[in-house]
Protein backbone atom coordinates (compact mmCIF):
# COMPACT_ATOMS: atom_id res chain seq x y z
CA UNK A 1 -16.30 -43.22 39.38
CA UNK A 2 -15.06 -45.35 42.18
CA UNK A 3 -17.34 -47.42 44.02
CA UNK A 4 -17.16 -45.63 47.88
CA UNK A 5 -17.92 -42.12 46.04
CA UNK A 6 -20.79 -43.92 44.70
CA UNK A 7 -21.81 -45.22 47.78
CA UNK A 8 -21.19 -42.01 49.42
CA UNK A 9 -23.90 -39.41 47.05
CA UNK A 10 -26.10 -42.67 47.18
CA UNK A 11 -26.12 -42.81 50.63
CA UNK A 12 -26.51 -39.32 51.71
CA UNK A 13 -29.22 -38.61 48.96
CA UNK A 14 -31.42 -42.13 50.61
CA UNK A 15 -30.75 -40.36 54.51
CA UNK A 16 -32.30 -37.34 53.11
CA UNK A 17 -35.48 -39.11 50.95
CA UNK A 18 -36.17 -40.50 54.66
CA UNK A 19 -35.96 -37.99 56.76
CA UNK A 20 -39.49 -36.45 57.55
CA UNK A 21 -39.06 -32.65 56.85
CA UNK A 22 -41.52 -31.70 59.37
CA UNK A 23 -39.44 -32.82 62.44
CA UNK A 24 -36.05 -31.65 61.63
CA UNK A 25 -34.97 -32.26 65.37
CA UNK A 26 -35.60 -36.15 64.75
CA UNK A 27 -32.72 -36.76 62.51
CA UNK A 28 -30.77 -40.04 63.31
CA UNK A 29 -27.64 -39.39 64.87
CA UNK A 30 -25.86 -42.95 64.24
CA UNK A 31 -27.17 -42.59 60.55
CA UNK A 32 -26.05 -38.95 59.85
CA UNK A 33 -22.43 -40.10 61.73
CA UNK A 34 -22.02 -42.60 59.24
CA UNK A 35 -23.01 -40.46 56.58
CA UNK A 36 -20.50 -37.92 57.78
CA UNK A 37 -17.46 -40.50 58.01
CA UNK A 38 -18.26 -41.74 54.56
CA UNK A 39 -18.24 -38.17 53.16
CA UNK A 40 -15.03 -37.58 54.71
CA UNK A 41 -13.44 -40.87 53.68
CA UNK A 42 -14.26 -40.16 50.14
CA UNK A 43 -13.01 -36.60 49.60
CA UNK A 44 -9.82 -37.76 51.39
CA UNK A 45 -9.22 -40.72 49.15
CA UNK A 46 -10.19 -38.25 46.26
CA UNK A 47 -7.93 -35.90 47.68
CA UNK A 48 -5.00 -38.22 48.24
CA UNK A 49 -5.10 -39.38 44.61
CA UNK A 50 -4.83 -35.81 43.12
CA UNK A 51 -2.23 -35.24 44.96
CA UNK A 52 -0.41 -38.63 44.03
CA UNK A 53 -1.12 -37.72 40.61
CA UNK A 54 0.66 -34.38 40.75
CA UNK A 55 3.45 -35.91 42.15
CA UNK A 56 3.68 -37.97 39.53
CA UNK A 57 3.75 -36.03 37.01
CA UNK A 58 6.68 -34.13 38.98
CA UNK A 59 8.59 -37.57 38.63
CA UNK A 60 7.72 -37.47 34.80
CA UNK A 61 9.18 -34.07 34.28
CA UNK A 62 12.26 -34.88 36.33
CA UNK A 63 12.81 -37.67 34.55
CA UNK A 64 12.27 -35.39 30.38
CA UNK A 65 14.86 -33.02 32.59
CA UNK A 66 17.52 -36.15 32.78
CA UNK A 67 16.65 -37.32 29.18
CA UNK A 68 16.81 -33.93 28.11
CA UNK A 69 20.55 -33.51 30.05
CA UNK A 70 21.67 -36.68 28.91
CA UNK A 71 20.68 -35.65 25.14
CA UNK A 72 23.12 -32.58 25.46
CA UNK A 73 25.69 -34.42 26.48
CA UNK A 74 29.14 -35.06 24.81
CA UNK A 75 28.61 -38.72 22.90
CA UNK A 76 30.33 -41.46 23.72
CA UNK A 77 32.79 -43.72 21.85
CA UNK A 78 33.08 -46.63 21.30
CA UNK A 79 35.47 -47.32 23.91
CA UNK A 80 33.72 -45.80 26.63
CA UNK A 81 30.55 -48.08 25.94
CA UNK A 82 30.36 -51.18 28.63
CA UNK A 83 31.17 -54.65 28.06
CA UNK A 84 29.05 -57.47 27.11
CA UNK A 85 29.22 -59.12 30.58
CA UNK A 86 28.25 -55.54 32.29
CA UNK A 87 24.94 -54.43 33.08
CA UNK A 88 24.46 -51.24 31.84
CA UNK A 89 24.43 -47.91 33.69
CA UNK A 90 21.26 -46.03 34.02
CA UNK A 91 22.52 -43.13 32.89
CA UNK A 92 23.32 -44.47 29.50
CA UNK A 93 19.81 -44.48 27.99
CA UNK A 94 19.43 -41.54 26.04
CA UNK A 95 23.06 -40.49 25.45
CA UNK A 96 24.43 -39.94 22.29
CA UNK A 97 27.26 -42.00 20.95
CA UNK A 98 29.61 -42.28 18.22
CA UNK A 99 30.84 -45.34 17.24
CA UNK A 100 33.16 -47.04 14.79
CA UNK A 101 32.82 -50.53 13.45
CA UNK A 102 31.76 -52.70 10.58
CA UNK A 103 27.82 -54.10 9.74
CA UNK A 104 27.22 -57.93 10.51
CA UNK A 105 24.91 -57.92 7.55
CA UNK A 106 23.92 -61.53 7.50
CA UNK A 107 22.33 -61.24 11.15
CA UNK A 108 20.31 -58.07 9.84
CA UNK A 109 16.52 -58.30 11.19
CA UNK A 110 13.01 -56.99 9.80
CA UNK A 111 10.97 -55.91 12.73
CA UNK A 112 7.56 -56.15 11.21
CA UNK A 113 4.12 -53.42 11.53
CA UNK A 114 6.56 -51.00 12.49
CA UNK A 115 4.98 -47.39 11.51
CA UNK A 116 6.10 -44.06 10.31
CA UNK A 117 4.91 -41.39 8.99
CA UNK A 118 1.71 -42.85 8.88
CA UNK A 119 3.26 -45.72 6.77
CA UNK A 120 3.51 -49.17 7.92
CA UNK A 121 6.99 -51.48 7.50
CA UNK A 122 9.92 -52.18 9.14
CA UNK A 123 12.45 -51.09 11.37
CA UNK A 124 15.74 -52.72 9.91
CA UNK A 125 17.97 -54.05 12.81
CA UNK A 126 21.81 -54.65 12.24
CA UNK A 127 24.63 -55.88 14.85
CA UNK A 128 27.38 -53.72 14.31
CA UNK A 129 30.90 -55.23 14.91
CA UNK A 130 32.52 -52.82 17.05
CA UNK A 131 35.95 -51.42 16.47
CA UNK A 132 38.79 -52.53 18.71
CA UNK A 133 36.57 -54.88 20.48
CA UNK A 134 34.97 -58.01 20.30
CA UNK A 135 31.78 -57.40 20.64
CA UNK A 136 28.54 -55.69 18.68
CA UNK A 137 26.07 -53.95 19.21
CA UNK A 138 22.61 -53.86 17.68
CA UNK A 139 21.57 -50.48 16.11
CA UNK A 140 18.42 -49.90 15.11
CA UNK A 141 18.92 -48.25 11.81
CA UNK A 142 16.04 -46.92 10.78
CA UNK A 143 12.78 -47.33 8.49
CA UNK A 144 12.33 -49.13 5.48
CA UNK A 145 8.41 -49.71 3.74
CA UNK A 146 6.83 -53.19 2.86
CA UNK A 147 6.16 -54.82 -0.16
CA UNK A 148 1.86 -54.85 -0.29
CA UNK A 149 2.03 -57.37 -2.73
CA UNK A 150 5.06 -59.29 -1.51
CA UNK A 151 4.61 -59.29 1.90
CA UNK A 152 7.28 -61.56 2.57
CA UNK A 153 9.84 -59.73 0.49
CA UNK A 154 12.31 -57.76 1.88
CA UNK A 155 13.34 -54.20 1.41
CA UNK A 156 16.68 -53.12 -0.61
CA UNK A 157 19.07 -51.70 2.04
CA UNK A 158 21.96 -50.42 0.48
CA UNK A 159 25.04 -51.30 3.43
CA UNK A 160 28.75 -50.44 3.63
CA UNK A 161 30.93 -53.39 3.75
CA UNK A 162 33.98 -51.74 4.76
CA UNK A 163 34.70 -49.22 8.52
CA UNK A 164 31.85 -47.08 8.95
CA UNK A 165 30.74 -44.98 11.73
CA UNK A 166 27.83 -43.92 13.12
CA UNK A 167 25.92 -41.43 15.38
CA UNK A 168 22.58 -42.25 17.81
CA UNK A 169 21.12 -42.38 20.86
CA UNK A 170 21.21 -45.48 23.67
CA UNK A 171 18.28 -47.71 24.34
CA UNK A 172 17.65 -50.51 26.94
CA UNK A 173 16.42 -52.73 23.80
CA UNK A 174 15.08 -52.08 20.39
CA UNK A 175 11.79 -51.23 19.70
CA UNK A 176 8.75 -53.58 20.62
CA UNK A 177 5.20 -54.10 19.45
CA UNK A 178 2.33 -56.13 20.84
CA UNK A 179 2.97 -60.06 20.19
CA UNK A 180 0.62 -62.64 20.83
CA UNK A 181 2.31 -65.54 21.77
CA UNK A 182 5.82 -65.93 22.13
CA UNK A 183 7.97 -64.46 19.25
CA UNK A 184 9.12 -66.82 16.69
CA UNK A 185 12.70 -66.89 16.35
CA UNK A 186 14.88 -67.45 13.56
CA UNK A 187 14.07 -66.06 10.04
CA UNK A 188 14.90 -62.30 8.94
CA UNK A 189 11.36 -60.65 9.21
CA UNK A 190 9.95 -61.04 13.38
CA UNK A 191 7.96 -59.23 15.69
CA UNK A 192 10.83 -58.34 18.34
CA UNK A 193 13.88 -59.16 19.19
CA UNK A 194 15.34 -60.19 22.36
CA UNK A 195 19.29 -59.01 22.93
CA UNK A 196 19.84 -62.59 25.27
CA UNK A 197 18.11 -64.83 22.66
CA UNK A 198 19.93 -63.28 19.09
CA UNK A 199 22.98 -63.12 21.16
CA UNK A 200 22.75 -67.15 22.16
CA UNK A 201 21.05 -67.28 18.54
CA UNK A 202 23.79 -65.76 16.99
CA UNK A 203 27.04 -66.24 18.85
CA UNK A 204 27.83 -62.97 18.94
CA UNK A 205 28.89 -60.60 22.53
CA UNK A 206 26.59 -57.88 21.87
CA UNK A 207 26.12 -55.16 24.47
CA UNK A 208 23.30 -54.67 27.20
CA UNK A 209 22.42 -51.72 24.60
CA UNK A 210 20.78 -50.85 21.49
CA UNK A 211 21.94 -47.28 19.14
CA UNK A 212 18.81 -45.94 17.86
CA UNK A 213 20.44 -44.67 14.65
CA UNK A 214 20.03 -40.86 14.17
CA UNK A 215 21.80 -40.06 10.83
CA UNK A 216 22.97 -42.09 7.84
CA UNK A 217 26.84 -44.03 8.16
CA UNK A 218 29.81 -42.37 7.15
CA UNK A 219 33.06 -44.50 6.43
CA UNK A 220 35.28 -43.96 9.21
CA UNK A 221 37.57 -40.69 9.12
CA UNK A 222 34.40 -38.74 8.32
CA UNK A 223 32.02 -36.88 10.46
CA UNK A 224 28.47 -39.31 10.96
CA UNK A 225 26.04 -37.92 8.95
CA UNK A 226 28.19 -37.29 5.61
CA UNK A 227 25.45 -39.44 4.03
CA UNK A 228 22.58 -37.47 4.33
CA UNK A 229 21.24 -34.20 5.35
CA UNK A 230 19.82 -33.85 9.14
CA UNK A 231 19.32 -37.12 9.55
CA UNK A 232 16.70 -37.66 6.98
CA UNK A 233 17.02 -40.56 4.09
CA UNK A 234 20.58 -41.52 3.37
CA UNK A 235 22.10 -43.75 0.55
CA UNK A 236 20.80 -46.83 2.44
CA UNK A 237 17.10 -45.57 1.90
CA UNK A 238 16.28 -45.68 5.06
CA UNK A 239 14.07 -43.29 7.12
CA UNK A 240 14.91 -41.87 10.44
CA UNK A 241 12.21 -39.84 11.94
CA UNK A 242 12.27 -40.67 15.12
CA UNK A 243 9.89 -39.68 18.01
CA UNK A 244 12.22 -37.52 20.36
CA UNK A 245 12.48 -39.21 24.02
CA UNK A 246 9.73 -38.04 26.22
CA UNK A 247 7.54 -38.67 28.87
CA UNK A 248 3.54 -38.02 29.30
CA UNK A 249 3.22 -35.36 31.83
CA UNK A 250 -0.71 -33.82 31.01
CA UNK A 251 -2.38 -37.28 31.55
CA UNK A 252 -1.36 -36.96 35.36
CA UNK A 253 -2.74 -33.53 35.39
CA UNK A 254 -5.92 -34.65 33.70
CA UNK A 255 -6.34 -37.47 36.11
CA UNK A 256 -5.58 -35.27 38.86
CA UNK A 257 -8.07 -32.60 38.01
CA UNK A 258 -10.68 -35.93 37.70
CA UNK A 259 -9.68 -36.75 41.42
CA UNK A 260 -10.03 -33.38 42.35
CA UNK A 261 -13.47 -32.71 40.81
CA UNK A 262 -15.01 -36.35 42.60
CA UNK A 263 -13.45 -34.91 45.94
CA UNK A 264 -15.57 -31.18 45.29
CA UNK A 265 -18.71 -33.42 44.23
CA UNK A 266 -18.40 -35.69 47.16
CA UNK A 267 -18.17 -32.98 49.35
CA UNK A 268 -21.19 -30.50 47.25
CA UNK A 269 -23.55 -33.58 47.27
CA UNK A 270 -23.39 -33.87 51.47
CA UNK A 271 -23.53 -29.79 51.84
CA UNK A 272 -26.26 -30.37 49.55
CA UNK A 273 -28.55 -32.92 50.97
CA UNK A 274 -27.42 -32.59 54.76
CA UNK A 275 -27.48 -29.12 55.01
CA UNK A 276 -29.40 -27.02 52.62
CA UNK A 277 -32.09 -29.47 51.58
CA UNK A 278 -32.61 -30.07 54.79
CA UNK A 279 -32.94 -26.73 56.00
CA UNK A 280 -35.21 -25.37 52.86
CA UNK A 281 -37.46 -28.36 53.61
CA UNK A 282 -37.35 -26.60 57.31
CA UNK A 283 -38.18 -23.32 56.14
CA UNK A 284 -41.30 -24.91 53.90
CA UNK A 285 -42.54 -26.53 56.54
CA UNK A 286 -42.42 -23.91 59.01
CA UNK A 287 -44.53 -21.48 56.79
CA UNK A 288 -47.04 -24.35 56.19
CA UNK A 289 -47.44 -24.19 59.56
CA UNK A 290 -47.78 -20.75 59.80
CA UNK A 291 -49.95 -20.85 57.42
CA UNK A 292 -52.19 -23.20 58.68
CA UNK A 293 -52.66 -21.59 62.13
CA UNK A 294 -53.60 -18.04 60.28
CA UNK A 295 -56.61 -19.81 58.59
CA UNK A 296 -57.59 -21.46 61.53
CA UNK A 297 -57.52 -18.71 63.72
């Protein structure tokens, strides 16, 4: 609970504790004006931060609207993709594409702790030369499990060596995982990888974007997928069960009802201890009173 709320219940419950109930007409003004401001203050804040919440999570589902758009587009080929010296669009990420090209098996990566399916192991991460171009592009091809007892062993992946094609969806980069430290480079198995440094590492031009790969290769004439059936394990062995693209729209509703509850506390607390308690502890006194001058008299 933030601090000013705190402040705010502590402050109006410690006016109340000393205020004599038998003199309700003696009640501090400056103290009960500061109590007010600092009520108001705090359900506005509270208030404010709903609201930011729940416009948030109108940005979030704007933004699974464009994914989702983008997703059910036509893919792009290969030639339509941006060069290596171009930064890419926005509107790439997400988009399907189809493209045509040959592996670069000797710069495949292991990107270790890499889970699916509950299993952990690693995503296997090949530059694909691209096809009436110079450049590649890395594709992230899909999921392959780890040896237990040979940790440093890595896992068969049965690649084409001739034209292949394949079908995906565009990322900014390949997947990453907490490091601690700076990533080692060089070596097949690594935490990340970094397009700049395995481009200078490598020679290669690869392109401001990564293919997530969504179904197994094809050779080239053939429609992407001929290897496998809905995208699931191929003839490279490799897993594909991919998390579809979206954004986290019910924590900002959550937080927002949070916000929303502090503001109808805030604001119960002060009707609470500045207006009924006071008044009940009016009432009792009065009829003490009352009381008091019936036995006497």
């Amino acid at each position: 609970m933030p601090m000013n709320a705190m402040r705010t219940m502590t402050f109006m419950a410690d006016d109340y504790s000393h205020r004599d109930p038998t003199q309700p007409s003696g009640r501090p003004r400056r103290r009960h004006g500061v109590v007010v401001i600092a009520t108001l203050a705090g359900v506005a804040a509270a208030l404010a931060l709903g609201i930011w919440q729940l416009d948030r999570a109108d940005q979030k589902k704007a933004m699974q609207r464009a994914i989702d758009e983008r997703g059910r587009e036509a893919a792009l080929a290969t030639a339509a993709l941006p060069s290596a010296a171009e930064p890419p669009a926005p509107g790439l990420e997400h988009r399907r594409a189809d493209l045509a090209g040959r592996w670069d098996v000797a710069h495949t990566v292991y990107l270790d702790n890499r889970v699916m399916d509950g299993h952990t192991g690693f995503y296997v991460v090949t530059p694909l030369k691209l096809a009436g171009r110079d450049e590649a592009i890395l594709v992230q091809r899909g999921w392959a499990p780890r040896n237990a007892a040979r940790r440093e062993a890595l896992p068969p992946v049965a690649t084409p060596t001739g034209d292949v094609r394949i079908a995906g969806r565009l990322a900014l980069s390949a997947s990453r995982a907490y490091a601690l430290g700076q990533d080692a480079q060089g070596g097949p198995i690594r935490q990340n990888v970094d397009l700049a440094a395995f481009q200078a590492e490598t020679g290669l031009r690869l392109l401001p974007l990564v293919l997530l790969q969504t179904e197994p290769d094809a050779a080239t004439g053939a429609a992407p997928g001929a290897g496998g059936v809905n995208g699931a394990d191929g003839a490279d062995g490799l897993r594909r069960h991919w998390p579809p693209p979206a954004v986290d729209v019910h924590k900002h509703y959550g937080y927002a009802f949070q916000w929303f509850a502090l503001a109808a506390l805030i604001l119960g607390l002060y009707v609470w201890f500045q207006v009924l308690a006071p008044h009940r502890a009016g009432r009792a006194a009065r009829a003490d009173e009352s009381a008091d001058e019936q036995r006497h008299a």
